[in-house]
PDB file of N, CA and C in Angstrom:
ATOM      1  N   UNK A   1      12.108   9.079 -10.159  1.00  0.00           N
ATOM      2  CA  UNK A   1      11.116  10.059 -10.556  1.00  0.00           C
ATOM      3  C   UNK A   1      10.210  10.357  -9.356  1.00  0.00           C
ATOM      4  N   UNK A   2       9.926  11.516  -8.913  1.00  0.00           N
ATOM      5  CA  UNK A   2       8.861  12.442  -8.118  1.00  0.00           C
ATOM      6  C   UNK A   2       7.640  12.404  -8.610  1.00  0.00           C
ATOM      7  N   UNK A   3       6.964  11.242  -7.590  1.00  0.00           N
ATOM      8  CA  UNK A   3       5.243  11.462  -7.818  1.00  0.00           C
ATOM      9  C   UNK A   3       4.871  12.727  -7.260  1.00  0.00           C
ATOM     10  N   UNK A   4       4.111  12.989  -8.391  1.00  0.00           N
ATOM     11  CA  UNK A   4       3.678  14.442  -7.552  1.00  0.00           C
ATOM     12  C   UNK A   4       2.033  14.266  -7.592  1.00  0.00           C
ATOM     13  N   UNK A   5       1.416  14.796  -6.537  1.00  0.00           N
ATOM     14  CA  UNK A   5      -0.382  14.611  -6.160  1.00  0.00           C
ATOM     15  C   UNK A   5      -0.819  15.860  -5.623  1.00  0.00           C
ATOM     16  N   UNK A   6      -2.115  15.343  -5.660  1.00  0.00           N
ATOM     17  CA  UNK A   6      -2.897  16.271  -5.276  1.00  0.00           C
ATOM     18  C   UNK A   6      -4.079  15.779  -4.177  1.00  0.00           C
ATOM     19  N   UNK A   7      -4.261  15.989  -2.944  1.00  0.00           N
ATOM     20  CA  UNK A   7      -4.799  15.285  -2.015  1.00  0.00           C
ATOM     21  C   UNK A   7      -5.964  16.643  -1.523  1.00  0.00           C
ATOM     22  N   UNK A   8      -6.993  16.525  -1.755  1.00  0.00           N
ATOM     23  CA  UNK A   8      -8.067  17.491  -1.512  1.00  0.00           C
ATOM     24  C   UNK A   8      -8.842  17.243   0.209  1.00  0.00           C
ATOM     25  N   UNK A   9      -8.928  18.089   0.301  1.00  0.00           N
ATOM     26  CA  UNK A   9      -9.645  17.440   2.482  1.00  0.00           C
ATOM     27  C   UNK A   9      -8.427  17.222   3.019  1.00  0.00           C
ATOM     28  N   UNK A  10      -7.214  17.789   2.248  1.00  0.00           N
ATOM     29  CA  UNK A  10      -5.836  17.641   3.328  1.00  0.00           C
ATOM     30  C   UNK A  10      -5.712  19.175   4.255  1.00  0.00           C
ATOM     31  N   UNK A  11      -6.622  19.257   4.817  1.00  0.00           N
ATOM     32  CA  UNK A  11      -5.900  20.100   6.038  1.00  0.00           C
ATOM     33  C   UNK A  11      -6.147  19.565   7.385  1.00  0.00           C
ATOM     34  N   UNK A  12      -7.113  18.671   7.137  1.00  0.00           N
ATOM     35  CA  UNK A  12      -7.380  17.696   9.036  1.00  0.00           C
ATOM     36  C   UNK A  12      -7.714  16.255   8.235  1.00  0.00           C
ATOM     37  N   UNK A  13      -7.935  15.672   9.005  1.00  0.00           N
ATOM     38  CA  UNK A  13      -8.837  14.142   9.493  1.00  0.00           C
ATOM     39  C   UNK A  13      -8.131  13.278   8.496  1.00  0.00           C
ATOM     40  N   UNK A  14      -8.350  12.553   7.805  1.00  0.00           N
ATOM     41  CA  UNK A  14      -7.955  11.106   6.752  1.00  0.00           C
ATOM     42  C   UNK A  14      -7.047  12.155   5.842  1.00  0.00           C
ATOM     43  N   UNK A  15      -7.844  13.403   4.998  1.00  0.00           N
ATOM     44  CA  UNK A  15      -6.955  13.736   3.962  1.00  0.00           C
ATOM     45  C   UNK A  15      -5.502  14.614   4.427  1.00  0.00           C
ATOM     46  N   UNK A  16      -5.642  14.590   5.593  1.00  0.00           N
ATOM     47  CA  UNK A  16      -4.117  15.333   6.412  1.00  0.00           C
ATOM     48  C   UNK A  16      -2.892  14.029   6.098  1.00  0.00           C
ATOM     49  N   UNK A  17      -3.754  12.969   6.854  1.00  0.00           N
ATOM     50  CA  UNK A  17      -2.914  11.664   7.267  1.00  0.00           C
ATOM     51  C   UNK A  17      -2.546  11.237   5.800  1.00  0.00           C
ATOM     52  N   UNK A  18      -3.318  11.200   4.647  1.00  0.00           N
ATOM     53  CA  UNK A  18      -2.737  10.809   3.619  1.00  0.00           C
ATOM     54  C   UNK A  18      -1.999  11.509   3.022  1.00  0.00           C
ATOM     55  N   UNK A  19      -1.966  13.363   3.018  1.00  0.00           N
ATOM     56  CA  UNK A  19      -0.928  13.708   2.621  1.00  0.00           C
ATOM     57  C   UNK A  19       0.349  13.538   2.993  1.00  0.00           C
ATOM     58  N   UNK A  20       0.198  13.320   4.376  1.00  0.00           N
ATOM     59  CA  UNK A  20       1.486  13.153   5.370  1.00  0.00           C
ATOM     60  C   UNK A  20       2.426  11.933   4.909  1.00  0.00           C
ATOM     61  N   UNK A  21       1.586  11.003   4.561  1.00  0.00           N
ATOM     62  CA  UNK A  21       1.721   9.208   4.554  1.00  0.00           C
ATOM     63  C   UNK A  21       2.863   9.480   3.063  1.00  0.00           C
ATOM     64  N   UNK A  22       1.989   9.965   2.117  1.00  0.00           N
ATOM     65  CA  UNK A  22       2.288  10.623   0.407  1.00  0.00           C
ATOM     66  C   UNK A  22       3.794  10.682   0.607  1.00  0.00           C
ATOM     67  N   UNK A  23       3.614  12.263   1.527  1.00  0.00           N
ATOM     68  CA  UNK A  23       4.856  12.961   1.798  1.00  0.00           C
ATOM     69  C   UNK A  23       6.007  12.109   2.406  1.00  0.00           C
ATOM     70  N   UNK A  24       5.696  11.317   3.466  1.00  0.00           N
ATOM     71  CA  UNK A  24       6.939  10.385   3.888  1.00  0.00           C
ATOM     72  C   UNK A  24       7.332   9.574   3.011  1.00  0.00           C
ATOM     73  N   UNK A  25       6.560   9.062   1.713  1.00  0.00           N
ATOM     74  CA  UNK A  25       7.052   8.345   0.684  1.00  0.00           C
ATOM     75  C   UNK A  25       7.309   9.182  -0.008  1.00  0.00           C
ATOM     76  N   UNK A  26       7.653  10.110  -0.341  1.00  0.00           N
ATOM     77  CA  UNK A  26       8.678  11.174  -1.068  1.00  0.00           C
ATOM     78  C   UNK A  26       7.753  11.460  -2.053  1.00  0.00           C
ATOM     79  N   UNK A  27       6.197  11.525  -2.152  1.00  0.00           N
ATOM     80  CA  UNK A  27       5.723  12.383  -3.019  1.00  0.00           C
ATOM     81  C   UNK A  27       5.688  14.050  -2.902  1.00  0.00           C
ATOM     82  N   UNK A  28       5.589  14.432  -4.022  1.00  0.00           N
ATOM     83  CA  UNK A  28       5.163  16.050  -4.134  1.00  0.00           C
ATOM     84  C   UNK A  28       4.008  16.297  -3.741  1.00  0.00           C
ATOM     85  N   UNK A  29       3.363  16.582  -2.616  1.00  0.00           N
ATOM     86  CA  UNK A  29       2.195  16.677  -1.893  1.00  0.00           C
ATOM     87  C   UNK A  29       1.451  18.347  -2.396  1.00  0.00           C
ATOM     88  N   UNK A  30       0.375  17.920  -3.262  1.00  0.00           N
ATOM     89  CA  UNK A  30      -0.015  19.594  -3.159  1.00  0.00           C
ATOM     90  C   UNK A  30      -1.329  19.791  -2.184  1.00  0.00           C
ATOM     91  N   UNK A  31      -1.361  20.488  -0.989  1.00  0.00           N
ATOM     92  CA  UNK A  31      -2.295  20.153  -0.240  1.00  0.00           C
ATOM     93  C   UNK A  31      -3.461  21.134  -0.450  1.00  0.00           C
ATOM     94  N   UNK A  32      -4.645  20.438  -0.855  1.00  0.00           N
ATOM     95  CA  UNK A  32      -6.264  21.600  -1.220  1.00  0.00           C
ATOM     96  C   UNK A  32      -7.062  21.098  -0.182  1.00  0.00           C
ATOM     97  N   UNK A  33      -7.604  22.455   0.281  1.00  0.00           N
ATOM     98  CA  UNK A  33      -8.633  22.654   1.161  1.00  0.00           C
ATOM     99  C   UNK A  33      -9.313  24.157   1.178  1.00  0.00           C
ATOM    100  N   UNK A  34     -10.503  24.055   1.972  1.00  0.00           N
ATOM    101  CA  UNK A  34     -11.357  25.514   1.541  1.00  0.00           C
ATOM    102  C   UNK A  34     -10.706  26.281   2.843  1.00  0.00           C
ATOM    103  N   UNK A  35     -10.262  25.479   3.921  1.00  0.00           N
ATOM    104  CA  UNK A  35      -9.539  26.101   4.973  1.00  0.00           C
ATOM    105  C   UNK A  35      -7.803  26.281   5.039  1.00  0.00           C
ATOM    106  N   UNK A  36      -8.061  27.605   3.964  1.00  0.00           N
ATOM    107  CA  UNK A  36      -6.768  27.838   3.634  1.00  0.00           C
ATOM    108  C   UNK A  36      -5.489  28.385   4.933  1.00  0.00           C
ATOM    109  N   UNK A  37      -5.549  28.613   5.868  1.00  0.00           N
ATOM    110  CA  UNK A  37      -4.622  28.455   6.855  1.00  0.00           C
ATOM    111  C   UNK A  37      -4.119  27.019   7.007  1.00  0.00           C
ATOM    112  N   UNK A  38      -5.387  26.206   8.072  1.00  0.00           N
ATOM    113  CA  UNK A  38      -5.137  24.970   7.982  1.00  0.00           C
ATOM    114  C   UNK A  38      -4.540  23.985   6.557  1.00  0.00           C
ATOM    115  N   UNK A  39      -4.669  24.369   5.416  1.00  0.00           N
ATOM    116  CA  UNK A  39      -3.701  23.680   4.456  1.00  0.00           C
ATOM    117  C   UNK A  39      -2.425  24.300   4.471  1.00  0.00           C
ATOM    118  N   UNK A  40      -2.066  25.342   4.897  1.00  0.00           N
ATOM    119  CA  UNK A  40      -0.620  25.959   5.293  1.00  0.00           C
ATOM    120  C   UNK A  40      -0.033  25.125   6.058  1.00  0.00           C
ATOM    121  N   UNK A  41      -1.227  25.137   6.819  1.00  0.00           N
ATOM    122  CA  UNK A  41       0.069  24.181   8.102  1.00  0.00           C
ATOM    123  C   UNK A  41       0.065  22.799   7.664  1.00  0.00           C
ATOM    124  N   UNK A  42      -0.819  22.337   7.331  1.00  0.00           N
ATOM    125  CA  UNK A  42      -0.235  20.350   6.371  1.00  0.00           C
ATOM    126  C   UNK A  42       0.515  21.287   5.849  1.00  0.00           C
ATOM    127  N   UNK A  43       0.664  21.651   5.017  1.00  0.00           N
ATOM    128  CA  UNK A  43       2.312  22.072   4.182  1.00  0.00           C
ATOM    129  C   UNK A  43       3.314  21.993   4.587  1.00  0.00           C
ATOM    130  N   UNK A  44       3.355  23.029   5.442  1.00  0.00           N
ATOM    131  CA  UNK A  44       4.556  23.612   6.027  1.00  0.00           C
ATOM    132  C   UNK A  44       4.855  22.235   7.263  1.00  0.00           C
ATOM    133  N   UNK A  45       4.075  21.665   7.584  1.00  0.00           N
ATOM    134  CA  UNK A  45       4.031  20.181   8.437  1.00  0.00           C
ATOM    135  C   UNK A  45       5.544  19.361   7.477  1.00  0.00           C
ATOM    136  N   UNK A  46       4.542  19.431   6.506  1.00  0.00           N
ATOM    137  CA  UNK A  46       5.797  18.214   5.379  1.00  0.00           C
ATOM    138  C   UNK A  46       7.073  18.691   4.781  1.00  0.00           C
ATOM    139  N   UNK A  47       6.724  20.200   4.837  1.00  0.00           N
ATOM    140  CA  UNK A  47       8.040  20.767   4.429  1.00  0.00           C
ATOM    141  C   UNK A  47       9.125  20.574   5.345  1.00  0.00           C
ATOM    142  N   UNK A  48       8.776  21.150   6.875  1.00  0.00           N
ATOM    143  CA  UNK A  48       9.827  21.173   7.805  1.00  0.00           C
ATOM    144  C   UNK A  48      10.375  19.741   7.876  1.00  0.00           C
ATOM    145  N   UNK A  49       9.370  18.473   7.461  1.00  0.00           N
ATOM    146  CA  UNK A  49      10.198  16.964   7.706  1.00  0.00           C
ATOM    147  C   UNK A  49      10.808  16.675   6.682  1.00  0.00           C
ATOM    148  N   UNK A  50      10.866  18.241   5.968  1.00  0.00           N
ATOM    149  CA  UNK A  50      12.212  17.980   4.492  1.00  0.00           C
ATOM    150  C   UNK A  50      11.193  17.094   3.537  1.00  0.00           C
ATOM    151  N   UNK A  51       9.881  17.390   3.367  1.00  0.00           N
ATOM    152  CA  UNK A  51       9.414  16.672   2.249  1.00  0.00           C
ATOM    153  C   UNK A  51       9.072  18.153   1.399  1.00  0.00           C
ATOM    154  N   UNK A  52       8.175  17.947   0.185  1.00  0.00           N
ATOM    155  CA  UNK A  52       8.045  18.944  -0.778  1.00  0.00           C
ATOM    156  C   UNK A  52       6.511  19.015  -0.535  1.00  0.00           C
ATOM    157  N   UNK A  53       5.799  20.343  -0.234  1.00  0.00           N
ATOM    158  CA  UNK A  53       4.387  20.440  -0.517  1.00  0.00           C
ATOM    159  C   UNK A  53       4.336  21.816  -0.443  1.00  0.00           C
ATOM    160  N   UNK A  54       2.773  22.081  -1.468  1.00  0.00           N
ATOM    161  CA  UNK A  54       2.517  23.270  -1.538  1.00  0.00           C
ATOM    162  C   UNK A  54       1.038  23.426  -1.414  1.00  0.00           C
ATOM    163  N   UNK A  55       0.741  24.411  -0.373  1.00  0.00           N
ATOM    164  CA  UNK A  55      -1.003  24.595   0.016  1.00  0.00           C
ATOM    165  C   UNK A  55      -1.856  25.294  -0.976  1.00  0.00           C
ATOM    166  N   UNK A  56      -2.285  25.084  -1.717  1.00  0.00           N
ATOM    167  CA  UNK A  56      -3.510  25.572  -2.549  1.00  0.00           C
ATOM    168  C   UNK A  56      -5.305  25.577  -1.947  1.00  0.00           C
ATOM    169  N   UNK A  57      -5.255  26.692  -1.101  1.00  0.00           N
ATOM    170  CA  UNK A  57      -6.396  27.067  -0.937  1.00  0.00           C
ATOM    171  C   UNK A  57      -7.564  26.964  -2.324  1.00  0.00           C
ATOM    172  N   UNK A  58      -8.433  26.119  -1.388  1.00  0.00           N
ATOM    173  CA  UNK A  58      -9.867  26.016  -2.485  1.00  0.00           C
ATOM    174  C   UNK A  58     -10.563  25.087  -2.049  1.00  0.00           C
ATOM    175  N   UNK A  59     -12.379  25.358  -2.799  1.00  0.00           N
ATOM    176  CA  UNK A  59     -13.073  25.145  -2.948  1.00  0.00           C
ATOM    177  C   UNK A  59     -13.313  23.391  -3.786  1.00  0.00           C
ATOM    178  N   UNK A  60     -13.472  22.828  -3.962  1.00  0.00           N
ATOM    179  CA  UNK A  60     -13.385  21.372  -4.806  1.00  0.00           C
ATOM    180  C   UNK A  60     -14.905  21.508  -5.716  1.00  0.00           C
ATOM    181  N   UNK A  61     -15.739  21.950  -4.791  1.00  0.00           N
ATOM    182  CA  UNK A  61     -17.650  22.594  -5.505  1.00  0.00           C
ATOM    183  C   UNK A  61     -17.076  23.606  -6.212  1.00  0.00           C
ATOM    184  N   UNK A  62     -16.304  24.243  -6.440  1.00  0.00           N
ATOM    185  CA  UNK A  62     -16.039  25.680  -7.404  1.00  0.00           C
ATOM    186  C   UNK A  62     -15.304  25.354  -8.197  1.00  0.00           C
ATOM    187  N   UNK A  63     -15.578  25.151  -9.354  1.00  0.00           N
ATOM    188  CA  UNK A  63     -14.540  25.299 -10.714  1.00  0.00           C
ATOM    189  C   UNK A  63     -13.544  25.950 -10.761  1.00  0.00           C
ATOM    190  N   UNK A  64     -13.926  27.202 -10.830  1.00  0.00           N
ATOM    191  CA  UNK A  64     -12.969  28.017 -10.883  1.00  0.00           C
ATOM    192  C   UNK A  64     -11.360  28.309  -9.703  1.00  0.00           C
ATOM    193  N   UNK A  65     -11.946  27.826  -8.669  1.00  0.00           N
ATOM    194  CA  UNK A  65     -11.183  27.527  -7.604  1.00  0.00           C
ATOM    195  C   UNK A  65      -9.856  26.558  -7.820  1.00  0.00           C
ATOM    196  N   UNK A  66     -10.758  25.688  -8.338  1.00  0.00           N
ATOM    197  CA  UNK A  66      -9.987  24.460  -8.897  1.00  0.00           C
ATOM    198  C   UNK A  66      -8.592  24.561 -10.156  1.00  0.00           C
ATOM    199  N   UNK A  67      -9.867  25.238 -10.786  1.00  0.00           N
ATOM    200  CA  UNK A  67      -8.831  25.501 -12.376  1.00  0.00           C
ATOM    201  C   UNK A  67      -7.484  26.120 -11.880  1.00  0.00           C
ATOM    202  N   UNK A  68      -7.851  26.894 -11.018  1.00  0.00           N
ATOM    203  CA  UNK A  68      -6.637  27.899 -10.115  1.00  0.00           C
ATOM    204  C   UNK A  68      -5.328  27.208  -9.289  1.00  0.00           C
ATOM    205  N   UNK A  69      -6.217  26.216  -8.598  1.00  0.00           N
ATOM    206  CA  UNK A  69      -5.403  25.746  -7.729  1.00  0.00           C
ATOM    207  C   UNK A  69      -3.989  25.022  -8.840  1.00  0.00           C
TER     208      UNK A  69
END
């Protein structure tokens, strides 16, 4: 079975490295950050090493952001 997560502050610093870490253990990495480019690239980072993630731009202070993501 596929853990799948959600790692928020994953586009730089600790929450990059833990999505990355996630992703090499074969979780479903969904990567949130308010710097929605930079969560593209953690994505597309874990995708190209053949892992599964998807960047959800957002806010974590905004509800609505959230509900979305």
């Amino acid at each position: 079975m596929t853990r799948s997560v959600l790692v928020t502050g994953s586009a730089s610093g600790i929450g990059r490295a833990t999505a990355l870490l996630l992703a090499r253990d074969g979780a479903a990495v969904t990567v949130i950050d308010r710097a929605g480019d930079a969560a593209e690239d953690t994505a597309r980072e874990i995708t190209s090493a053949g892992g599964s993630a998807t960047a959800a731009p957002a806010d974590v202070g905004n509800e609505g952001e959230i509900a979305a993501a």
